[in-house]
C-alpha atoms as a PDB file:
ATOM      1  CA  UNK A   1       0.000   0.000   0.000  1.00  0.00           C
ATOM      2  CA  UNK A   2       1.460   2.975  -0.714  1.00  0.00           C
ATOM      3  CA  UNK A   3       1.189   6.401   1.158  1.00  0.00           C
ATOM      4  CA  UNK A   4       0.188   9.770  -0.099  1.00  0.00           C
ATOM      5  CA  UNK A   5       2.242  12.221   1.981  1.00  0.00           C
ATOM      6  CA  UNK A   6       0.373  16.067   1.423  1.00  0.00           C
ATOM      7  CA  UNK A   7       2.154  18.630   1.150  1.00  0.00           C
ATOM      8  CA  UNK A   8       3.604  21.002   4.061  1.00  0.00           C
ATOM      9  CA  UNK A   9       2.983  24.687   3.290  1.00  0.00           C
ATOM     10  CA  UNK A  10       5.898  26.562   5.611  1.00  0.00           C
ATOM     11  CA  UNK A  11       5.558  30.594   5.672  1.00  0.00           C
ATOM     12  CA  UNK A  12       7.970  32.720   7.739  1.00  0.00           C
ATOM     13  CA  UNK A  13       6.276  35.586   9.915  1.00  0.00           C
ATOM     14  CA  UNK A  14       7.581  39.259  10.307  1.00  0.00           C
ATOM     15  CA  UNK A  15       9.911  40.281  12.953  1.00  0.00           C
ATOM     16  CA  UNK A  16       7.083  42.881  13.643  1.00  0.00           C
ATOM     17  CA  UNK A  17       3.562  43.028  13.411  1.00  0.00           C
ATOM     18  CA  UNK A  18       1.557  45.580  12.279  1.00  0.00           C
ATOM     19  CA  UNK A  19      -2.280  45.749  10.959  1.00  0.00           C
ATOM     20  CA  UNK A  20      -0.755  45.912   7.069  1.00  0.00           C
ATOM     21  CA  UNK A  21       1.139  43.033   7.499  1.00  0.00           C
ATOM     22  CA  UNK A  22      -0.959  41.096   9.625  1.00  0.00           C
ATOM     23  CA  UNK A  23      -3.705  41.640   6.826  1.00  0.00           C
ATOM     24  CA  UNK A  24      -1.257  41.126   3.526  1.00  0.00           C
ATOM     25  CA  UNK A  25       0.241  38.155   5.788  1.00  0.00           C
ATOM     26  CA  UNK A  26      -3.387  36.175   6.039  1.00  0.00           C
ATOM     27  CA  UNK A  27      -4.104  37.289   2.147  1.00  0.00           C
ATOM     28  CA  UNK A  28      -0.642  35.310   1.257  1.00  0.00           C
ATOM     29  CA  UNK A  29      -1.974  31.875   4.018  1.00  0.00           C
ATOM     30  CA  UNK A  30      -4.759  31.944   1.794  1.00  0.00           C
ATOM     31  CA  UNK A  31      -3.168  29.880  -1.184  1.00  0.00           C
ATOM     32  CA  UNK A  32      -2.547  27.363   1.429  1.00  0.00           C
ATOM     33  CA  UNK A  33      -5.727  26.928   2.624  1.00  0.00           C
ATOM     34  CA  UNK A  34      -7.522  25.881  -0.541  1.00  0.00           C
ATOM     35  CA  UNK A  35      -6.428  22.139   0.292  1.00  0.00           C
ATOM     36  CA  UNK A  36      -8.102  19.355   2.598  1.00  0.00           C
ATOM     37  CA  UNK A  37      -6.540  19.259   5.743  1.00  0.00           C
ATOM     38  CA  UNK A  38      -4.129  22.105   5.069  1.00  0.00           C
ATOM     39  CA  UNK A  39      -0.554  21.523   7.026  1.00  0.00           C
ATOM     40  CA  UNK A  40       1.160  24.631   7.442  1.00  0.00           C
ATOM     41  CA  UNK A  41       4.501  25.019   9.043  1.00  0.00           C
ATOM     42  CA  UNK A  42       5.226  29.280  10.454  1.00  0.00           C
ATOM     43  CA  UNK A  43       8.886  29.894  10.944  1.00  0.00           C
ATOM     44  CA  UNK A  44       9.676  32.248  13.933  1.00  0.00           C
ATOM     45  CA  UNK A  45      13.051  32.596  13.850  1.00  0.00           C
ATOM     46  CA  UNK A  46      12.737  36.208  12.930  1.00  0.00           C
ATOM     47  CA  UNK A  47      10.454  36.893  15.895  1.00  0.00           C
ATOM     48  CA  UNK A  48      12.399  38.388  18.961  1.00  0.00           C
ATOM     49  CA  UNK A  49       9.663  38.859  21.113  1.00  0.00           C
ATOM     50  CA  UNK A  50       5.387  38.011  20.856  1.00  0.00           C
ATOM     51  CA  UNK A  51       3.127  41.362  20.979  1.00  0.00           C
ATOM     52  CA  UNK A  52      -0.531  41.212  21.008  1.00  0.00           C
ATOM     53  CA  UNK A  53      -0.285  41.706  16.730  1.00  0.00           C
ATOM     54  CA  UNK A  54       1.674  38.545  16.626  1.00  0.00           C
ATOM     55  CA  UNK A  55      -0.322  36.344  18.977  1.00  0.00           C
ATOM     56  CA  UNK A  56      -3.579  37.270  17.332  1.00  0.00           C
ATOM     57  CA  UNK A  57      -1.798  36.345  13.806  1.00  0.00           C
ATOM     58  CA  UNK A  58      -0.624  33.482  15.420  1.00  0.00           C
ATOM     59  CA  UNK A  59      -4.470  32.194  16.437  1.00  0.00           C
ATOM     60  CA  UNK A  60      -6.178  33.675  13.381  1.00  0.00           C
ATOM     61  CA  UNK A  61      -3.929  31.345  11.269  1.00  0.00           C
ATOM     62  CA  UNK A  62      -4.580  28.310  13.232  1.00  0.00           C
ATOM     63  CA  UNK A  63      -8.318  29.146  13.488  1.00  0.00           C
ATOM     64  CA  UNK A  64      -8.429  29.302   9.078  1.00  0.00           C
ATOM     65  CA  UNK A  65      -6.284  25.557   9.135  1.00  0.00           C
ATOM     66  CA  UNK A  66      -8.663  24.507  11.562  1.00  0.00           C
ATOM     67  CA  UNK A  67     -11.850  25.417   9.837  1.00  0.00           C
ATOM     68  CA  UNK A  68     -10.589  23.339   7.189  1.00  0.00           C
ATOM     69  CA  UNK A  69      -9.041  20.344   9.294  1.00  0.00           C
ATOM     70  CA  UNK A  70      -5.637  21.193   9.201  1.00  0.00           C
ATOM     71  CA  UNK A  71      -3.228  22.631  11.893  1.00  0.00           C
ATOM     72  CA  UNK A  72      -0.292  24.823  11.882  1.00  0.00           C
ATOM     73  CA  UNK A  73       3.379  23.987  13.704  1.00  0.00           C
ATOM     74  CA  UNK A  74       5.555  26.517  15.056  1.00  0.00           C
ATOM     75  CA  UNK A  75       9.110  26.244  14.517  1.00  0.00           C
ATOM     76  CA  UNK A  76      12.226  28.383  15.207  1.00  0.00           C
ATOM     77  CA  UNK A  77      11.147  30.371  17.885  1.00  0.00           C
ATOM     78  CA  UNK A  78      13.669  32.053  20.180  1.00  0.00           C
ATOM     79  CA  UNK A  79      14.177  31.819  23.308  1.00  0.00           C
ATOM     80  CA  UNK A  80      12.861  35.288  24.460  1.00  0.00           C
ATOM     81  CA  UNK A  81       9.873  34.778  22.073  1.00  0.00           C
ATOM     82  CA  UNK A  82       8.770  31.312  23.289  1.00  0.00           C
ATOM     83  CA  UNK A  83       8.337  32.745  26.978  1.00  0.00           C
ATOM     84  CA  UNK A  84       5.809  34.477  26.054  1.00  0.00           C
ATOM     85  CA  UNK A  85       4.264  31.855  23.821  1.00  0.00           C
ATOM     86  CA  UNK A  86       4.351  29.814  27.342  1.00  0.00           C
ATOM     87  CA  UNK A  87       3.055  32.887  29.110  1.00  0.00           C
ATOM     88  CA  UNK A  88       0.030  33.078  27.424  1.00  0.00           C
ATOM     89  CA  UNK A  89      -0.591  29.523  27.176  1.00  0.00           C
ATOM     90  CA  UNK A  90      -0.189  29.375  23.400  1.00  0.00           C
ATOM     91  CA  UNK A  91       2.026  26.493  24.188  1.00  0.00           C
ATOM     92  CA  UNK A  92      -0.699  24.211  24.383  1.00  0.00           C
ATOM     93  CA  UNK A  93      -2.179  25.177  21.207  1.00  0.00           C
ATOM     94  CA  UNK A  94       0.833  24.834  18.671  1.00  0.00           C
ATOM     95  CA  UNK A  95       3.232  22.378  18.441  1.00  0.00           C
ATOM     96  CA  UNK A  96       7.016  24.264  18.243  1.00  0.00           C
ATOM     97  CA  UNK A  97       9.959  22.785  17.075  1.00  0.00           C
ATOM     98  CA  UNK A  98      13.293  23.638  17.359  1.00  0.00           C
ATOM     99  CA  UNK A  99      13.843  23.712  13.866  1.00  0.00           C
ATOM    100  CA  UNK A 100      11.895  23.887   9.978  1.00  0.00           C
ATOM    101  CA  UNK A 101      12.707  20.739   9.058  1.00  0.00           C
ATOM    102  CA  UNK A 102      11.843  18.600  12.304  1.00  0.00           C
ATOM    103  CA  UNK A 103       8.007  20.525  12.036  1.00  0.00           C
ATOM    104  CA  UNK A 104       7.601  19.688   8.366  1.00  0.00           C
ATOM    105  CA  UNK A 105       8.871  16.008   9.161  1.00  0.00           C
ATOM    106  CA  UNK A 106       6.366  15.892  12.215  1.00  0.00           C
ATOM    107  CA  UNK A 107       3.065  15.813  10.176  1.00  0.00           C
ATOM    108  CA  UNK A 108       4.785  13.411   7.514  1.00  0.00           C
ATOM    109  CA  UNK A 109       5.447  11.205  10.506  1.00  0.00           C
ATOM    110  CA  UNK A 110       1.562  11.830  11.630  1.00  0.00           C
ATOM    111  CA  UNK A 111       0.858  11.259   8.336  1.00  0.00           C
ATOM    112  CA  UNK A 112       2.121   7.472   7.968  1.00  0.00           C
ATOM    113  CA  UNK A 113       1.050   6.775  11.910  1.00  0.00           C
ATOM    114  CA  UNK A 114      -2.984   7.273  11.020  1.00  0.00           C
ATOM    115  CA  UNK A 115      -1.898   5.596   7.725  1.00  0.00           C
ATOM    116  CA  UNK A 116      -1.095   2.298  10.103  1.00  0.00           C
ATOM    117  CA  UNK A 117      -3.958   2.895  12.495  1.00  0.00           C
ATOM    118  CA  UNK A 118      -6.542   3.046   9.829  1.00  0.00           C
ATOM    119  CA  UNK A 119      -5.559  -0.362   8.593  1.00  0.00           C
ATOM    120  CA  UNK A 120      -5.063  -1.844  12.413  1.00  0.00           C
ATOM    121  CA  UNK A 121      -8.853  -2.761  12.550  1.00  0.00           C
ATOM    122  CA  UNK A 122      -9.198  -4.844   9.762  1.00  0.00           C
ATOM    123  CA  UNK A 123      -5.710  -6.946  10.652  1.00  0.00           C
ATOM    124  CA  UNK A 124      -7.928  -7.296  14.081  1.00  0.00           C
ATOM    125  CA  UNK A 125     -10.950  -8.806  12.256  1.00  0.00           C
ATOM    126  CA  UNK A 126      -8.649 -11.168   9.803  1.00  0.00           C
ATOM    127  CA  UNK A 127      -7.265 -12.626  12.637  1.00  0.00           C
ATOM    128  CA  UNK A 128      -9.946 -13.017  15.184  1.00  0.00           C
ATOM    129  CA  UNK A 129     -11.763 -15.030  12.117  1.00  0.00           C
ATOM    130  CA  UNK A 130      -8.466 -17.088  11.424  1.00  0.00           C
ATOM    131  CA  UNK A 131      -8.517 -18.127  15.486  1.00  0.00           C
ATOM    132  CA  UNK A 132     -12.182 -19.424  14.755  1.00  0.00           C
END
């Protein structure tokens, strides 16, 4: 059986925030939302600190993957800028990674886990008929 791995949309997010970019920044997410179950990757590395712009970018991004059964991954964020993240409890929303590559690699790796759980039942069934 073979595996279809989707692909991983990753967009890197201003070191500032402001209403323009927050606006032209959702505009651009758009072309990655027109999939099902859109996986998108945002790469924080040149945040230096989270303001109230940026953590509202941050949840209006995940709430527009979400509408469509997807999710978004954080990855790259510095130290000073994942305090706050922590602070305001955005930690248990979003997923960070240290780096680009391990975030894209996470949803392949979800990817081929349901893959092996969705087939798991029927192994079940073939062998509770072959024990009777």
């Amino acid at each position: 059986m073979a595996l279809q791995l989707r692909t991983v949309s990753v967009k890197r997010l201003p070191e500032v925030v402001s209403k323009e970019q927050e606006w032209a920044f959702l505009e651009e997410l758009k072309s990655c939302l027109h999939v099902d179950r859109p996986r998108i990757v945002l790469n924080c590395a040149n945040v230096r600190a989270f303001d109230r712009s940026s953590l509202r970018l941050l949840l209006c991004c995940l709430e527009e993957a979400m509408k469509r059964n997807g999710d978004v991954r954080l990855a790259g964020v510095p130290a000073s800028a994942r305090v706050v993240l922590e602070s305001a409890g955005f930690d248990r929303l979003f997923r960070v990674f240290d780096t680009e590559a391990e975030a894209v690699k996470s949803f392949q790796r979800h990817a081929v886990f349901s893959a092996s759980e969705a087939s798991l039942p029927s192994v079940l069934i073939q062998a509770s008929e072959n024990a009777a």
